[in-house]
N, C-alpha and C. Protein backbone atom coordinates (compact mmCIF):
# COMPACT_ATOMS: atom_id res chain seq x y z
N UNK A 1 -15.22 -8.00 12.98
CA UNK A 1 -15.45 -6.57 12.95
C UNK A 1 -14.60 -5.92 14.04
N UNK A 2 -13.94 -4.56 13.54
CA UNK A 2 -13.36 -3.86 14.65
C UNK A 2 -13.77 -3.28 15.88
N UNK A 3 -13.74 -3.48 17.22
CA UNK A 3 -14.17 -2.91 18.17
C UNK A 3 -15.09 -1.85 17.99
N UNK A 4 -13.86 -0.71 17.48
CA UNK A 4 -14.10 0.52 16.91
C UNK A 4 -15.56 0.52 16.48
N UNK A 5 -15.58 0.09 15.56
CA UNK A 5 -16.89 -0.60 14.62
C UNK A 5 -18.23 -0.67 15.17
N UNK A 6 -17.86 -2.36 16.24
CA UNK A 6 -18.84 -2.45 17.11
C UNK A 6 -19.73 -1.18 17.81
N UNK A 7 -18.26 -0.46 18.21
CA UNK A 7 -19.22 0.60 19.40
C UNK A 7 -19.84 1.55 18.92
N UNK A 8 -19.19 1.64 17.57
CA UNK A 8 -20.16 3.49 16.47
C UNK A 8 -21.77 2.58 16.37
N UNK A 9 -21.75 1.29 16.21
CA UNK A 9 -23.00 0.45 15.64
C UNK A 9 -23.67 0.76 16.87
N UNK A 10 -23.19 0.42 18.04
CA UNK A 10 -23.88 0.39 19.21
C UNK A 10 -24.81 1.59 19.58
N UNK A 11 -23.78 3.03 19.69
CA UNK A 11 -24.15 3.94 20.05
C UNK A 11 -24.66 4.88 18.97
N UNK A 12 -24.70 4.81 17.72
CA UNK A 12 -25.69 5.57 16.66
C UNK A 12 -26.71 4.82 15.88
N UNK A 13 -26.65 3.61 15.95
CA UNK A 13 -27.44 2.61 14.85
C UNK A 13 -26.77 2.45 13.78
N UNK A 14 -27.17 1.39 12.82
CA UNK A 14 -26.53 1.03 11.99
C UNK A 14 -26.70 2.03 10.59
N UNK A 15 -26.81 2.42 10.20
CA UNK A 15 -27.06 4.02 9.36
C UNK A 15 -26.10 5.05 9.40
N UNK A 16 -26.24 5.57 10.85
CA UNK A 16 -25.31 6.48 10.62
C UNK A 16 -23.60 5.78 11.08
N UNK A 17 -23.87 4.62 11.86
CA UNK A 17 -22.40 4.20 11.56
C UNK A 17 -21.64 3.73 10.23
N UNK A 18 -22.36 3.33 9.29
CA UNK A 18 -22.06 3.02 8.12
C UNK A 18 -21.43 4.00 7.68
N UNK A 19 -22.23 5.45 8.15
CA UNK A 19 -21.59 6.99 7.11
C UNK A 19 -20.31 6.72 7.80
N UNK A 20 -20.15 6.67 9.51
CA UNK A 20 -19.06 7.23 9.89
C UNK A 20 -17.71 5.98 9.54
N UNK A 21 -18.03 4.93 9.19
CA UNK A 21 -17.21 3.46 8.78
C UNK A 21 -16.37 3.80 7.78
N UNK A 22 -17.14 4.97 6.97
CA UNK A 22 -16.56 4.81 5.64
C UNK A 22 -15.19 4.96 5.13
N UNK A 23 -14.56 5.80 6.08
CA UNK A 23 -13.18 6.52 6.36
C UNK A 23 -12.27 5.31 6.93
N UNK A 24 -13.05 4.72 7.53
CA UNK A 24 -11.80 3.69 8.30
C UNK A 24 -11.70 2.44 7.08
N UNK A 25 -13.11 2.00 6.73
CA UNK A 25 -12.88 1.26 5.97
C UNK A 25 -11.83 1.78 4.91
N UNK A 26 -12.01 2.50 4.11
CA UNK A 26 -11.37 2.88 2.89
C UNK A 26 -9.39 3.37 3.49
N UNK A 27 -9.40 3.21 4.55
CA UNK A 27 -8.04 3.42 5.43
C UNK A 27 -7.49 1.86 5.43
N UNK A 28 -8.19 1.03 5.92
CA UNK A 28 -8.08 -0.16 6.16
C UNK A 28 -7.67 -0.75 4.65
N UNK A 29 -8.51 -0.57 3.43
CA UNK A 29 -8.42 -1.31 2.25
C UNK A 29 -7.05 -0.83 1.36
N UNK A 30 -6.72 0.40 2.25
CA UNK A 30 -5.66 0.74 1.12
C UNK A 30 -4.45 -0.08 1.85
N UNK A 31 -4.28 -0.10 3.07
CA UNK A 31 -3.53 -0.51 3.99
C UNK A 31 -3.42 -2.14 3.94
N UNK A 32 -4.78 -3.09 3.15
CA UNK A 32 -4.47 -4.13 2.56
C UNK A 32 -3.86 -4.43 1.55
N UNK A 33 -4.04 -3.34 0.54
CA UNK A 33 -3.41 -3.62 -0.87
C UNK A 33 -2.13 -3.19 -0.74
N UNK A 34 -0.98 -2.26 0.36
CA UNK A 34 0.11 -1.62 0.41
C UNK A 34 1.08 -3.20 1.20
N UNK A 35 0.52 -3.54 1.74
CA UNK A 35 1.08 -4.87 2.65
C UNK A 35 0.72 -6.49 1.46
N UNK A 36 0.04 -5.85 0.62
CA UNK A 36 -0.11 -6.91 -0.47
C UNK A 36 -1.31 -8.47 -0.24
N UNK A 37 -1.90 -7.83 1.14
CA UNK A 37 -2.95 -9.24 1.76
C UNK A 37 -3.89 -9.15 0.49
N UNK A 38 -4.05 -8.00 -0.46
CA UNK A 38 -5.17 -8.50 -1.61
C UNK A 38 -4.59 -7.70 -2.66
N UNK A 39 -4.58 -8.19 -3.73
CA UNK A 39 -3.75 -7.63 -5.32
C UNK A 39 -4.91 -6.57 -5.84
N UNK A 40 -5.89 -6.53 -5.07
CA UNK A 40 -6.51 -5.59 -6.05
C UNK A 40 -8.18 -5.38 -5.32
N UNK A 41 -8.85 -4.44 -6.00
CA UNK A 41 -10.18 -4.20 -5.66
C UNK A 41 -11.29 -5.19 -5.16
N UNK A 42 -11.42 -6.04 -6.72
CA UNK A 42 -11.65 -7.01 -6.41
C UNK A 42 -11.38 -8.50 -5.17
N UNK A 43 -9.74 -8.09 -5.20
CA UNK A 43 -9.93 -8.85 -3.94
C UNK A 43 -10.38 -8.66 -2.66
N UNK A 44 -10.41 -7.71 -2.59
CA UNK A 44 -10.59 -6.99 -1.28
C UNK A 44 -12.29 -7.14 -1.03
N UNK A 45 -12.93 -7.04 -2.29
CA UNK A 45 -14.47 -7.24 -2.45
C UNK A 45 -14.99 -8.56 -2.16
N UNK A 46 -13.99 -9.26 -2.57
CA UNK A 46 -14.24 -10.89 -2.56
C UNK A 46 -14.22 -11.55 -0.90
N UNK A 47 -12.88 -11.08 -0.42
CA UNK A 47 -13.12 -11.10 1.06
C UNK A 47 -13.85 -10.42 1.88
N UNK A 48 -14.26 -9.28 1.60
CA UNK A 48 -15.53 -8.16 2.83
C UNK A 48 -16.53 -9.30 2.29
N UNK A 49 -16.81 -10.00 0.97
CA UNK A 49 -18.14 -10.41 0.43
C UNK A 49 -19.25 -8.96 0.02
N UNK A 50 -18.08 -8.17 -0.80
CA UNK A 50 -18.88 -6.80 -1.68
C UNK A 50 -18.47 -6.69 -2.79
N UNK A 51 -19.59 -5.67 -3.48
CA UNK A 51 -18.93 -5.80 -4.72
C UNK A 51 -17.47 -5.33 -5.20
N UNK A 52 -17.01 -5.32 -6.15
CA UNK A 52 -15.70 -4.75 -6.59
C UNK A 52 -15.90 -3.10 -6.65
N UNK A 53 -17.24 -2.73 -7.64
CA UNK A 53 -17.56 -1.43 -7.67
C UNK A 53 -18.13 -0.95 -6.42
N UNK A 54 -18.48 -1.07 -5.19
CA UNK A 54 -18.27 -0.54 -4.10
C UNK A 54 -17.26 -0.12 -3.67
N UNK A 55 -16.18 -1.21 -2.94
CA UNK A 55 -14.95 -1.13 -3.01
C UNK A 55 -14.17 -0.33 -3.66
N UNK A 56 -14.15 -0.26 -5.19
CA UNK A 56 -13.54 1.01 -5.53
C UNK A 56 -14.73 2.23 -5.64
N UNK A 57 -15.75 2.55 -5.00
CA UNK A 57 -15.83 3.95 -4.75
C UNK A 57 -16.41 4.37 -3.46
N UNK A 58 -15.53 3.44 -2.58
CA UNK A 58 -15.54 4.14 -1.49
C UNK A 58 -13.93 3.96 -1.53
N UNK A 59 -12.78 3.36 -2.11
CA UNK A 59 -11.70 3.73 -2.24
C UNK A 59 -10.87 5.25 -3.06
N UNK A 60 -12.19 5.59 -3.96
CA UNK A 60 -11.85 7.00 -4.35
C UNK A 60 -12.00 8.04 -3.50
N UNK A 61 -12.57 7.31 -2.08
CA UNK A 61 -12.66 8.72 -0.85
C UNK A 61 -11.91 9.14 -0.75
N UNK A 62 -10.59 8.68 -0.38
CA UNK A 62 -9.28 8.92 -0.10
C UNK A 62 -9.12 10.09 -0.65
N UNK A 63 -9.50 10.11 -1.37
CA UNK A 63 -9.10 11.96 -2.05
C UNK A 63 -9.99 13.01 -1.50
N UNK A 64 -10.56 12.64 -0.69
CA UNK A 64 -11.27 14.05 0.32
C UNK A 64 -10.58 14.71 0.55
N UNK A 65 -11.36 15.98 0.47
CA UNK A 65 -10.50 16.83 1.49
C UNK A 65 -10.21 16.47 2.77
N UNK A 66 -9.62 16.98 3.78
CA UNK A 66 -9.51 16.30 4.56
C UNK A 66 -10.77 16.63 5.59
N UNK A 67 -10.73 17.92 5.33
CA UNK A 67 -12.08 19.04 6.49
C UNK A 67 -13.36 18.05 6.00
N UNK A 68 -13.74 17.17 5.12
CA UNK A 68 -14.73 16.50 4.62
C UNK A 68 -14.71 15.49 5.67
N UNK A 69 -13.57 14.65 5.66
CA UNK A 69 -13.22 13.74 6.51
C UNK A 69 -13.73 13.80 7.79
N UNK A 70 -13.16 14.85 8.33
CA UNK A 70 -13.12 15.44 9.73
C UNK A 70 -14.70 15.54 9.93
N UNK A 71 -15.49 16.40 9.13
CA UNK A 71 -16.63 16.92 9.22
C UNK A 71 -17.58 15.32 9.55
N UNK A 72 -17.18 14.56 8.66
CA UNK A 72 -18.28 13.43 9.11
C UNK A 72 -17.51 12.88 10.22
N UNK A 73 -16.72 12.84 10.77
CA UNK A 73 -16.19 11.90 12.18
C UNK A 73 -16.66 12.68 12.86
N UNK A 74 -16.90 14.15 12.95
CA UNK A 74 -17.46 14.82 14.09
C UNK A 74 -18.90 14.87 13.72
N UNK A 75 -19.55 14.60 12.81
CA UNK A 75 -20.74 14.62 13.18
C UNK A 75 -21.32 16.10 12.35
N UNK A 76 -20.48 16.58 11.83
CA UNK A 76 -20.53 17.81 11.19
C UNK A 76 -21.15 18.11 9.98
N UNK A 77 -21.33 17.37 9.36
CA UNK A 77 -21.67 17.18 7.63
C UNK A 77 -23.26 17.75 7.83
N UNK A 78 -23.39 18.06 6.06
CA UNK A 78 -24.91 18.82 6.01
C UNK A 78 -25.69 17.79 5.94
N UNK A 79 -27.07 17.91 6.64
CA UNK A 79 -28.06 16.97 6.86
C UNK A 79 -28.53 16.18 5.80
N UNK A 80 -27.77 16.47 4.30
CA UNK A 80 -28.16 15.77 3.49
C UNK A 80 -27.15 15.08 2.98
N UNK A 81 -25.79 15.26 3.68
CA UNK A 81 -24.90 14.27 2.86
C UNK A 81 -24.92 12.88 3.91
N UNK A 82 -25.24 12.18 3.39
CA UNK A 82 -25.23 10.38 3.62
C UNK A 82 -24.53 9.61 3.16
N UNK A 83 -24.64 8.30 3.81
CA UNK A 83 -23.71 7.82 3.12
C UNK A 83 -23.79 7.02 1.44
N UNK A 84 -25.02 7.04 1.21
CA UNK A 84 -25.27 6.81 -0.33
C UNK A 84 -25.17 8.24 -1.33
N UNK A 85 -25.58 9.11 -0.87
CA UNK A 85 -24.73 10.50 -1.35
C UNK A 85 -23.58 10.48 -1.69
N UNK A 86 -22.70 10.45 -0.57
CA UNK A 86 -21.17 10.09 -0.60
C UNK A 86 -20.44 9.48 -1.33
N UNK A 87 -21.19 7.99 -1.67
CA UNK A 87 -20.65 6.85 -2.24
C UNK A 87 -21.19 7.07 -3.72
N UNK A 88 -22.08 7.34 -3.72
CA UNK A 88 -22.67 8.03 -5.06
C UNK A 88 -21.72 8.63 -6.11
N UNK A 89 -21.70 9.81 -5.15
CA UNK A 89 -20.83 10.73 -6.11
C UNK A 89 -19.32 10.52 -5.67
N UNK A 90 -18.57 9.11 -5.80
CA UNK A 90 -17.55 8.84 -5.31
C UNK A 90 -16.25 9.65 -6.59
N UNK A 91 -16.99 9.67 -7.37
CA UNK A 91 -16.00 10.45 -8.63
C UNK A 91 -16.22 11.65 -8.53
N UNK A 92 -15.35 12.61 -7.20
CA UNK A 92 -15.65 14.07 -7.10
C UNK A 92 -14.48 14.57 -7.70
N UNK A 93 -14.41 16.22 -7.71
CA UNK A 93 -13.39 16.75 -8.28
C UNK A 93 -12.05 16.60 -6.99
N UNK A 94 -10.71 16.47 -7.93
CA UNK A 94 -9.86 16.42 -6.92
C UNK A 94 -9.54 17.54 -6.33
N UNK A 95 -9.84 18.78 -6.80
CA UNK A 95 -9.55 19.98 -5.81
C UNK A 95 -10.20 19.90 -4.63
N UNK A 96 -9.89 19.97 -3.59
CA UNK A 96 -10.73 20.07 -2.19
C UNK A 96 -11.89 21.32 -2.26
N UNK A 97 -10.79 22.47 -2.48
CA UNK A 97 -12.07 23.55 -2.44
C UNK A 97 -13.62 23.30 -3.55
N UNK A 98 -13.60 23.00 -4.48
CA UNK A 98 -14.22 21.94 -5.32
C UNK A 98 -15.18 21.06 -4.55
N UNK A 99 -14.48 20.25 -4.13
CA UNK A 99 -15.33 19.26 -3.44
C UNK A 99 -15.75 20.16 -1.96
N UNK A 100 -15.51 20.69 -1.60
CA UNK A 100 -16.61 21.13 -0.35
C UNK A 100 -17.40 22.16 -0.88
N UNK A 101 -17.13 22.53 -1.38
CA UNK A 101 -18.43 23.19 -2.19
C UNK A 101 -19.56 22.03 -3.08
N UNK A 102 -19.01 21.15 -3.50
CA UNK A 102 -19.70 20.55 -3.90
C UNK A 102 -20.72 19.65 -2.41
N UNK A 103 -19.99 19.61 -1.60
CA UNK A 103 -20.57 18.64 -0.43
C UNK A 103 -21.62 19.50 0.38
N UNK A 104 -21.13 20.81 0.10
CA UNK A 104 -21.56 21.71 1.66
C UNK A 104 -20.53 21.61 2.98
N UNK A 105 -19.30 21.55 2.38
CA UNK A 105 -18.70 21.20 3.89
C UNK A 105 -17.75 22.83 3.87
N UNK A 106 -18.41 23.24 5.11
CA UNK A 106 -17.49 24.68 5.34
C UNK A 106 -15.70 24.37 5.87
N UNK A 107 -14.65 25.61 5.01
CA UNK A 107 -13.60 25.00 5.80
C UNK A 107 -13.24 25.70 6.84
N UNK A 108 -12.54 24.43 7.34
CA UNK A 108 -12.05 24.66 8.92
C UNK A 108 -10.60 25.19 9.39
């Protein structure tokens, strides 16, 4: 596990570091499949030891807006978006303005 990682676990509990993981992870997985360490979703699932359909929908984050992004690293997001919310509705619309309306995330 990444340092990084360690210390969000440390200092929020394991809950809300998961929400805030989600960005790095899904940074990290694309950054495996571009360097070629895994051919695909599935692999990438096979090595974390998750499923494939996780993996790809927390890989459809990537299309956040970005103020979405931002909003959960700062701590900003509405008290009801979580991270099973999030991952939930991983098939959002690709317009940003779209999706923060859909999230509740005001832009910045």
């Amino acid at each position: 596990m990444e340092p990084l990682a360690l210390w969000i676990i440390l200092l929020c509990g394991w809950a809300l570091a998961n929400f805030w993981l989600l960005p790095l992870s899904r940074e990290r997985w694309f950054a495996i499949l571009a360097t070629g360490e895994a051919q695909s979703a599935a692999g990438i699932a096979s090595d974390e030891e998750l499923t494939r359909s996780y993996v790809t929908r927390v890989m459809r984050l990537a299309f956040l807006a970005p103020e979405i992004t931002e909003a959960i690293l700062d701590g900003r997001q509405p008290p009801n978006l979580n991270t099973e919310r999030l991952v939930r509705r991983s098939r959002l619309p690709l317009l940003w303005d779209d999706q923060r309306r859909l999230l509740g995330i005001d832009r910045r």
